[in-house]
PDB file of N, CA and C in Angstrom:
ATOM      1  N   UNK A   1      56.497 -12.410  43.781  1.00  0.00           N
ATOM      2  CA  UNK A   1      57.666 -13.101  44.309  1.00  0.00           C
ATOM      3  C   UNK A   1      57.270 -13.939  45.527  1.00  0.00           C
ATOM      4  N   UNK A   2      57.592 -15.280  45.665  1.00  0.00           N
ATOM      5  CA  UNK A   2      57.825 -16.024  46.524  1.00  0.00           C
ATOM      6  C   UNK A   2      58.598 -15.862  47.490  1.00  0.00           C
ATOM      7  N   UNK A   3      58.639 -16.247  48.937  1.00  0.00           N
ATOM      8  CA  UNK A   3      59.762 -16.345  49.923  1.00  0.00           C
ATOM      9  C   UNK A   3      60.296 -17.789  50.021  1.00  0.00           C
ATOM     10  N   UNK A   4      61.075 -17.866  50.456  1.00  0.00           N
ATOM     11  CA  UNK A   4      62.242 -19.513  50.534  1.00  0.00           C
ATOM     12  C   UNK A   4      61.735 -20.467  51.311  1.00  0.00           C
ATOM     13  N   UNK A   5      60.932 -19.628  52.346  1.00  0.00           N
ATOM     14  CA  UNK A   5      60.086 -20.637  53.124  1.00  0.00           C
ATOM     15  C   UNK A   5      59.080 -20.810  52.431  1.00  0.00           C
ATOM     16  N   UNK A   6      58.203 -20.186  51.884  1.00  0.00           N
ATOM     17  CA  UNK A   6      57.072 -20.534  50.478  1.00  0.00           C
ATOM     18  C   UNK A   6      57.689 -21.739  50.128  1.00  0.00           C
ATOM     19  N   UNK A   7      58.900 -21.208  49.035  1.00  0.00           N
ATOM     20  CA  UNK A   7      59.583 -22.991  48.355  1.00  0.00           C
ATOM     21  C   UNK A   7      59.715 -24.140  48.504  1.00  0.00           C
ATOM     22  N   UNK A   8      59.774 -23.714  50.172  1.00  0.00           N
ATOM     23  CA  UNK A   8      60.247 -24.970  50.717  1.00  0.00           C
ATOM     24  C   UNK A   8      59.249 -25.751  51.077  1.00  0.00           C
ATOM     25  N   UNK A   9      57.944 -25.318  51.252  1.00  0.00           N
ATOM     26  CA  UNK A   9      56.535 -26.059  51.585  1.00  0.00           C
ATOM     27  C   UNK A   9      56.182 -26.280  50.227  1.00  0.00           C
ATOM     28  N   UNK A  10      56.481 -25.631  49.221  1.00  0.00           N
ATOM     29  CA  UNK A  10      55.743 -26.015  47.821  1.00  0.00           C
ATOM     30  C   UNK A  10      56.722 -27.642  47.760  1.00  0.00           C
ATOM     31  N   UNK A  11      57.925 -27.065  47.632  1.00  0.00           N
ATOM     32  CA  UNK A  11      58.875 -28.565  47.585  1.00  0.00           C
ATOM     33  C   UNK A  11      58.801 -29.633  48.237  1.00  0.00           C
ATOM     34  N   UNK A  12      58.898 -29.505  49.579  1.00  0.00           N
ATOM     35  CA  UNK A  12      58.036 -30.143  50.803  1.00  0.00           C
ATOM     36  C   UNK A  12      56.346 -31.182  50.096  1.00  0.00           C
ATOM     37  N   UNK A  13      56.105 -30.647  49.443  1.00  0.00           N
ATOM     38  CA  UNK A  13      54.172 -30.669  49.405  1.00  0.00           C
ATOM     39  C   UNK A  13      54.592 -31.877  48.151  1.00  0.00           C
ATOM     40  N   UNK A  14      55.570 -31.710  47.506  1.00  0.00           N
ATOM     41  CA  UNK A  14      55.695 -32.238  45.953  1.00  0.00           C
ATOM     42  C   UNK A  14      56.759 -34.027  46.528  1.00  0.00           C
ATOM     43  N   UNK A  15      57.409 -33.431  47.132  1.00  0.00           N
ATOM     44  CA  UNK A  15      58.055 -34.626  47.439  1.00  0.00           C
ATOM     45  C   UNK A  15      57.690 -35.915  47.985  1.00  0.00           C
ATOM     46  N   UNK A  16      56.744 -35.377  48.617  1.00  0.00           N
ATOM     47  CA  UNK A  16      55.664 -36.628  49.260  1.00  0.00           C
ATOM     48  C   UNK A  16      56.110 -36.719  51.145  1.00  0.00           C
ATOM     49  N   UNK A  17      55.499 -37.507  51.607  1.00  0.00           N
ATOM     50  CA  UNK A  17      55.805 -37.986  53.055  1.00  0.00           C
ATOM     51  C   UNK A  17      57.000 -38.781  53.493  1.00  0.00           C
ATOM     52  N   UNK A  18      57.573 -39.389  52.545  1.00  0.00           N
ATOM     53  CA  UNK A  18      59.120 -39.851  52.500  1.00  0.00           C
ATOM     54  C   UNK A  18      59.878 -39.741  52.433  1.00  0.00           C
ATOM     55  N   UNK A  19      60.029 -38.471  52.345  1.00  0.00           N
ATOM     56  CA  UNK A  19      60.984 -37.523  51.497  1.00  0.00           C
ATOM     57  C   UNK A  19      61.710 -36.657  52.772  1.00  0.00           C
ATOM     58  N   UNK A  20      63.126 -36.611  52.631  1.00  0.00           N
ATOM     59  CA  UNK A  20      64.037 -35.265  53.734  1.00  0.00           C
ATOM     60  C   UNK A  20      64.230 -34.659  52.507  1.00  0.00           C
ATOM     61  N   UNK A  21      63.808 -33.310  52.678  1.00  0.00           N
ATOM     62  CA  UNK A  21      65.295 -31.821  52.484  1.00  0.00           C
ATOM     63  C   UNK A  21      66.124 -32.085  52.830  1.00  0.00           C
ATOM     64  N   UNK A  22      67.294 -32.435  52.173  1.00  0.00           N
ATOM     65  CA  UNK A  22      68.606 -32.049  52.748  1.00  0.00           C
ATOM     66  C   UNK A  22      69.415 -31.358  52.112  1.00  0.00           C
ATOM     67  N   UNK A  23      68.772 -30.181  52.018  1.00  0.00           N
ATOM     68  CA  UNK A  23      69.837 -29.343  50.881  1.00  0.00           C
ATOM     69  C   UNK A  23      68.861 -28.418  50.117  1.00  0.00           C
ATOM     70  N   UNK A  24      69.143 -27.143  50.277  1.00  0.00           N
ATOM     71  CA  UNK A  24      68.347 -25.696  49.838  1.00  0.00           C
ATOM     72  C   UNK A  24      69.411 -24.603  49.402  1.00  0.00           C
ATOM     73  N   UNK A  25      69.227 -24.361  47.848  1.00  0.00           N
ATOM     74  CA  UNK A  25      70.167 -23.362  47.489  1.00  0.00           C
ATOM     75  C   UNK A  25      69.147 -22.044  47.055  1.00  0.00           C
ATOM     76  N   UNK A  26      69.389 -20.827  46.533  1.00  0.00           N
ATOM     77  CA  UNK A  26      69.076 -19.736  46.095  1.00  0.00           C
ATOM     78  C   UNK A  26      70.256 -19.170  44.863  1.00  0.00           C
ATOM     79  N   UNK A  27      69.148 -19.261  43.494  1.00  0.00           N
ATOM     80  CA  UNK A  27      70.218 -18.655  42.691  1.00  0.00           C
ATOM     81  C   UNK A  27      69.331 -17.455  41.951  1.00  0.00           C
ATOM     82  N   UNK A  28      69.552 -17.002  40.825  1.00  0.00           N
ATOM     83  CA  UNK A  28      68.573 -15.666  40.951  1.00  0.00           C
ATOM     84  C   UNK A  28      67.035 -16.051  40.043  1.00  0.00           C
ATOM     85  N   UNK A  29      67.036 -17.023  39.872  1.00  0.00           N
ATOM     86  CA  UNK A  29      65.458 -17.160  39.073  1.00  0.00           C
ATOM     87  C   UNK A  29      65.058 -18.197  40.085  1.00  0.00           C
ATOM     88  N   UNK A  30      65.739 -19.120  40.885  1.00  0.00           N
ATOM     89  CA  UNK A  30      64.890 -20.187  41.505  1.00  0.00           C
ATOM     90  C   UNK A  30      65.363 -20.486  43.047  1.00  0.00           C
ATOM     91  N   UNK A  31      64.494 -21.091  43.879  1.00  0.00           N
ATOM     92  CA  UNK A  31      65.090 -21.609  45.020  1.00  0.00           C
ATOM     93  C   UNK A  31      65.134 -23.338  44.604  1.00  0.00           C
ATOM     94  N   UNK A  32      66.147 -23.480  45.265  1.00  0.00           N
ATOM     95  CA  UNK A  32      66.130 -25.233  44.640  1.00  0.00           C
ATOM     96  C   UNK A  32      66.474 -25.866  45.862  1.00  0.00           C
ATOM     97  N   UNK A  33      65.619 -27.284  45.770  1.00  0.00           N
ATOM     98  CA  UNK A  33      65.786 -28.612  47.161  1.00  0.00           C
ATOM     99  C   UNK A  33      66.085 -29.398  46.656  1.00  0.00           C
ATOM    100  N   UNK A  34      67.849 -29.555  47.217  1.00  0.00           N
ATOM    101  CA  UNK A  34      67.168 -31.805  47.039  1.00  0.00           C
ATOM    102  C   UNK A  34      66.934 -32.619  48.124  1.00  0.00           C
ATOM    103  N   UNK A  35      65.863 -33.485  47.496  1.00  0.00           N
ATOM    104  CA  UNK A  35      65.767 -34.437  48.046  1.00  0.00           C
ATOM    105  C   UNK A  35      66.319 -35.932  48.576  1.00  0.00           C
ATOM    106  N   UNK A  36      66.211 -36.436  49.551  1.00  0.00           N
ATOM    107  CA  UNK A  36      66.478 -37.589  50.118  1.00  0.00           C
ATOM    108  C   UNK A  36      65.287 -38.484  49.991  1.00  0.00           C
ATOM    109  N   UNK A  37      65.198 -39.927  49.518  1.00  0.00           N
ATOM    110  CA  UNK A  37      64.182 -40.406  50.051  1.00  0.00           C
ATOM    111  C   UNK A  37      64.493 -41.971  50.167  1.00  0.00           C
ATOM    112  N   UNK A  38      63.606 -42.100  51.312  1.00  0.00           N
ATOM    113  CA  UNK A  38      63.643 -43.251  52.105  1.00  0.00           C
ATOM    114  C   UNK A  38      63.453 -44.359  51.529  1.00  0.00           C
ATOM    115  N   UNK A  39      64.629 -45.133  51.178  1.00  0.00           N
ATOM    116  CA  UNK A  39      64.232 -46.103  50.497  1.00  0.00           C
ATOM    117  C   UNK A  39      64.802 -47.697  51.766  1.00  0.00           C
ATOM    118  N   UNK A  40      63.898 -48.367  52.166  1.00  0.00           N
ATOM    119  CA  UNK A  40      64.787 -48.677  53.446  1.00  0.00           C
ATOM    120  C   UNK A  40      66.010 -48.064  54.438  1.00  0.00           C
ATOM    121  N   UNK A  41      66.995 -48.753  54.444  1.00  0.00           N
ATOM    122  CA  UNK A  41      68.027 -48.184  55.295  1.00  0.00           C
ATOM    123  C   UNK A  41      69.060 -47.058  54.129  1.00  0.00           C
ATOM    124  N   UNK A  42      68.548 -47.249  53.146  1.00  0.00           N
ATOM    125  CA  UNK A  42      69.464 -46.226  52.540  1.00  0.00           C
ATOM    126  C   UNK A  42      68.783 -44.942  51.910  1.00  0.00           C
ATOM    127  N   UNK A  43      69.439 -43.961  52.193  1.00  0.00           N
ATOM    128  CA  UNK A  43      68.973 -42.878  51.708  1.00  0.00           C
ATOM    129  C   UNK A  43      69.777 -41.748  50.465  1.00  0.00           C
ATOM    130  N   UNK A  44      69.311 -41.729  49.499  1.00  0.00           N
ATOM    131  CA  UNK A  44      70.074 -41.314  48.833  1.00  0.00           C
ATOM    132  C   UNK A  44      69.605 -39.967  48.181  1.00  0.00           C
ATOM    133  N   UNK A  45      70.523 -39.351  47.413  1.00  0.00           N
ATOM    134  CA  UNK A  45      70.270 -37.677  46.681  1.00  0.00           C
ATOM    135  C   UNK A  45      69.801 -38.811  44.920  1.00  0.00           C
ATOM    136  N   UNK A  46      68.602 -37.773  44.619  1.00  0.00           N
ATOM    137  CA  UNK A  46      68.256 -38.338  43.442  1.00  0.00           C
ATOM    138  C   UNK A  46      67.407 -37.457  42.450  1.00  0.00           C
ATOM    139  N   UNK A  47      67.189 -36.351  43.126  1.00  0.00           N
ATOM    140  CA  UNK A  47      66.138 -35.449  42.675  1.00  0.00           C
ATOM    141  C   UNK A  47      66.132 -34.516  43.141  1.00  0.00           C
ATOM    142  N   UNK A  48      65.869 -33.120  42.558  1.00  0.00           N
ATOM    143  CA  UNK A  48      66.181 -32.064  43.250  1.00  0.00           C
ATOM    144  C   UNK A  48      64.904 -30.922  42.384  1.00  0.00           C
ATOM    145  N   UNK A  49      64.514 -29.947  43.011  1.00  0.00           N
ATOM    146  CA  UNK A  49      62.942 -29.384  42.968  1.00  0.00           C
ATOM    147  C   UNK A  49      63.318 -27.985  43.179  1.00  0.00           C
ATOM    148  N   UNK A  50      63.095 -27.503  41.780  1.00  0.00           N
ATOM    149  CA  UNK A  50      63.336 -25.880  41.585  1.00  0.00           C
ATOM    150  C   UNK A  50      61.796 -25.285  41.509  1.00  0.00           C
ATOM    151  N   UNK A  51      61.790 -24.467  42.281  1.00  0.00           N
ATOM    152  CA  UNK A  51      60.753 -23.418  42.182  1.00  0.00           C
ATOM    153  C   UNK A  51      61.119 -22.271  42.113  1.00  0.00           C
ATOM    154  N   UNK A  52      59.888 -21.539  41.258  1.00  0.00           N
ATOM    155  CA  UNK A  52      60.441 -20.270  40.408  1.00  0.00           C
ATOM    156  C   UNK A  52      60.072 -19.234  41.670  1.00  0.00           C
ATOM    157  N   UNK A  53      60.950 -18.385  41.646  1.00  0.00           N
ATOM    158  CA  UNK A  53      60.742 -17.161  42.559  1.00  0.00           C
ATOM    159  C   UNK A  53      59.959 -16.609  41.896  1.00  0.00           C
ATOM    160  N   UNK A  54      59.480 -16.305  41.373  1.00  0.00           N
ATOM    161  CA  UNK A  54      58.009 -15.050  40.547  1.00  0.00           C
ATOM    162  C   UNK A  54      56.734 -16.150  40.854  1.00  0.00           C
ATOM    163  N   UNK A  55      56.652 -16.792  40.732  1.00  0.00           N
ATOM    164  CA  UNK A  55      55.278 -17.551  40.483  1.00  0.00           C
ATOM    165  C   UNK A  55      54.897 -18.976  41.212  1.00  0.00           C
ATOM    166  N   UNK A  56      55.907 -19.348  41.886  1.00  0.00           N
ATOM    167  CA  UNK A  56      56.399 -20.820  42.241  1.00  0.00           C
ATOM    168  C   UNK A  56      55.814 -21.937  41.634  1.00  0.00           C
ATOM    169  N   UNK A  57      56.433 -21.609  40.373  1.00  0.00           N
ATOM    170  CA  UNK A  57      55.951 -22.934  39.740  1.00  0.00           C
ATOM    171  C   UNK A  57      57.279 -24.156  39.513  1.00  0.00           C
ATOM    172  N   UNK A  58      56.873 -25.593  39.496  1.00  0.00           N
ATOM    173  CA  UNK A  58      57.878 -25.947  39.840  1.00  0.00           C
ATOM    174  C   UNK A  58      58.470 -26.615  38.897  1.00  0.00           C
ATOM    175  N   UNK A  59      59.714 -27.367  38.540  1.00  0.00           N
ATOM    176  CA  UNK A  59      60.532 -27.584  37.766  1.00  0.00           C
ATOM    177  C   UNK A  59      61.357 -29.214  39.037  1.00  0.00           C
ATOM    178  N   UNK A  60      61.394 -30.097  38.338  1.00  0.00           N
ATOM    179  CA  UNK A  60      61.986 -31.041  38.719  1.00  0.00           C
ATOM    180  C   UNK A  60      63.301 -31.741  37.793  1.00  0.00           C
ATOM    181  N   UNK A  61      64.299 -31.784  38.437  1.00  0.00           N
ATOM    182  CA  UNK A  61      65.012 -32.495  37.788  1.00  0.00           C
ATOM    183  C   UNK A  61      65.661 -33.359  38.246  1.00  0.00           C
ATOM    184  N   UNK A  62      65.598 -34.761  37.384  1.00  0.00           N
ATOM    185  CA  UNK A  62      66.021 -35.693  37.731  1.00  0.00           C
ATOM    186  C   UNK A  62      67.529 -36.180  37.852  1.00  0.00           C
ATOM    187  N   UNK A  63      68.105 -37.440  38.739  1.00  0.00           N
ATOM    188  CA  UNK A  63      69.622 -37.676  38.707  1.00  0.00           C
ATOM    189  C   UNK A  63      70.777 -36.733  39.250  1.00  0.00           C
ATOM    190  N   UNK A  64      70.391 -36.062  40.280  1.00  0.00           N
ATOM    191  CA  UNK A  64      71.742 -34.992  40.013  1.00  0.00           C
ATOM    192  C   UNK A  64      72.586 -35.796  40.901  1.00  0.00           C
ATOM    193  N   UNK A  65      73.992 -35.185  39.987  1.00  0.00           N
ATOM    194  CA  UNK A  65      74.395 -34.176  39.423  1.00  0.00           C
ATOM    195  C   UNK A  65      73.974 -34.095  38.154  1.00  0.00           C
ATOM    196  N   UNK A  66      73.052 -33.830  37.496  1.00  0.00           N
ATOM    197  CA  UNK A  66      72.481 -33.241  35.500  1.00  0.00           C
ATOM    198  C   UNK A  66      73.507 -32.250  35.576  1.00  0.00           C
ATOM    199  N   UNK A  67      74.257 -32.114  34.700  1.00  0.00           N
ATOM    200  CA  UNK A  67      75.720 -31.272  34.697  1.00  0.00           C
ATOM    201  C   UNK A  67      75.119 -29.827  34.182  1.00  0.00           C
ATOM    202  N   UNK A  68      74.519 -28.915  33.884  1.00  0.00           N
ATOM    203  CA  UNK A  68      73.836 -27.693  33.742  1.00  0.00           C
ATOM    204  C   UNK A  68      73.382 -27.153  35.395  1.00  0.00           C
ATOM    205  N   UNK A  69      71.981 -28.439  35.504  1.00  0.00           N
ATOM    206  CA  UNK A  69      71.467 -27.303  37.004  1.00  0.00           C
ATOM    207  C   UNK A  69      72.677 -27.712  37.854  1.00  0.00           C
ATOM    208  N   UNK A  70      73.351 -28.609  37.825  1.00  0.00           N
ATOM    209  CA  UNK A  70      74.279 -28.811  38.982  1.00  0.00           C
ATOM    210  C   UNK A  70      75.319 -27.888  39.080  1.00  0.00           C
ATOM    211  N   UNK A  71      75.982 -27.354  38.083  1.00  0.00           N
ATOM    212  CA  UNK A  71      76.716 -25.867  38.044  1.00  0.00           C
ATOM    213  C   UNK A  71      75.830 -24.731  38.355  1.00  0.00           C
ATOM    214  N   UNK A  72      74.529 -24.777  38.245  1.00  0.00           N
ATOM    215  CA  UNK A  72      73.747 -23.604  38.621  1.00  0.00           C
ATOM    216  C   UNK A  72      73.547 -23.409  40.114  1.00  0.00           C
ATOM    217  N   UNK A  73      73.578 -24.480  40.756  1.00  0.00           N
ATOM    218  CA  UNK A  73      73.139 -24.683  41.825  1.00  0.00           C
ATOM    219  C   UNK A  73      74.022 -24.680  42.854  1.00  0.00           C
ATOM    220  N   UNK A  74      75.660 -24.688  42.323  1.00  0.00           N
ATOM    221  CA  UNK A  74      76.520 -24.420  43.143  1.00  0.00           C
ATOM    222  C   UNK A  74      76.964 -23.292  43.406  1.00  0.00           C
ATOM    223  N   UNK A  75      76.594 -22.406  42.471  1.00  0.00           N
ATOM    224  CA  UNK A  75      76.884 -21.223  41.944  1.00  0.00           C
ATOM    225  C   UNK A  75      75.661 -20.246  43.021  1.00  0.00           C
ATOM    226  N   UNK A  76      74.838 -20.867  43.424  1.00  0.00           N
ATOM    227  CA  UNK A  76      73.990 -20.305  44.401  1.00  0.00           C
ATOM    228  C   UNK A  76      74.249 -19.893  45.378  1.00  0.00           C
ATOM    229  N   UNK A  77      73.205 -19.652  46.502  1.00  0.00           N
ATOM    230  CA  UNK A  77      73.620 -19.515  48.043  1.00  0.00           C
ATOM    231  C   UNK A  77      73.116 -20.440  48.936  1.00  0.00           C
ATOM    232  N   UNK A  78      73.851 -21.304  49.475  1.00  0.00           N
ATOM    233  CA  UNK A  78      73.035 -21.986  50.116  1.00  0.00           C
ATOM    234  C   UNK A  78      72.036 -21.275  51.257  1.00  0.00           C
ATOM    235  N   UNK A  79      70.845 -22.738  51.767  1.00  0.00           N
ATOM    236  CA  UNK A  79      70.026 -21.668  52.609  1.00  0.00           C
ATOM    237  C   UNK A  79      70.062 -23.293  54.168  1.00  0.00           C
ATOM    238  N   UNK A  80      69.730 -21.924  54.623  1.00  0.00           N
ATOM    239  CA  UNK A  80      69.819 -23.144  56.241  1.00  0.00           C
ATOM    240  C   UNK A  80      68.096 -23.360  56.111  1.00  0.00           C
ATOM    241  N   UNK A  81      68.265 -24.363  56.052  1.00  0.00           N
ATOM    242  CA  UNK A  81      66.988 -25.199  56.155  1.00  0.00           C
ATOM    243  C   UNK A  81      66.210 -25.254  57.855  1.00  0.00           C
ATOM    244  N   UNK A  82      67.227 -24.984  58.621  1.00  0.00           N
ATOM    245  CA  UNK A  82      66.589 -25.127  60.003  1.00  0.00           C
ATOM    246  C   UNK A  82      65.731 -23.575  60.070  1.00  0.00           C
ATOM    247  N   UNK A  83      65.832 -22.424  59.438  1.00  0.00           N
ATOM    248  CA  UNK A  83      65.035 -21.467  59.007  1.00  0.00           C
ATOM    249  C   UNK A  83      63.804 -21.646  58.845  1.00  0.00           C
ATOM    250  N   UNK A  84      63.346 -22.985  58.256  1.00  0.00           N
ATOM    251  CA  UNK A  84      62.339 -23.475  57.435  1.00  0.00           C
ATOM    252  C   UNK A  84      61.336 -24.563  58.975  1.00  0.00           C
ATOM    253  N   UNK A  85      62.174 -24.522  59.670  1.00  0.00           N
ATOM    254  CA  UNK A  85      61.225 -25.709  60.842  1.00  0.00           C
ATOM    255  C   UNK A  85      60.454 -25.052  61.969  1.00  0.00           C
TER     256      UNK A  85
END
């Protein structure tokens, strides 16, 4: 098993240097981030990065809201990300 701060550097590591967290949930197979990324002055939600609690392997999915993980993910717990700094 992974810890959330684990996730969050695996997610962190995957997103690249452009990239904010803004947004960390916990549901019972994955911790999940989405991402922000810097695209000039606008920043938008576009992608969001599940890693598996047993193994942290990772899982990306594109566009959300994807209407499946996006019910999964609400259904979670969110996590305070300032935990993570």
């Amino acid at each position: 098993m992974i810890t959330a701060k684990q996730a969050y550097e695996i997610a962190k590591e995957w997103m690249g240097p452009f990239a904010l967290v803004s947004a960390g949930y916990e549901i019972e197979s994955h911790y999940i981030f989405l991402r922000e990324h810097n695209r000039g002055k606008l920043w938008t939600d576009h992608a969001s990065f599940w890693i598996d609690k047993t193994n942290g392997a990772l899982k990306i999915v594109s566009a959300i809201p994807a209407t499946k993980e996006f019910e999964m993910m609400q259904q979670g717990k969110p996590l305070n990300l300032h935990d993570f700094s």
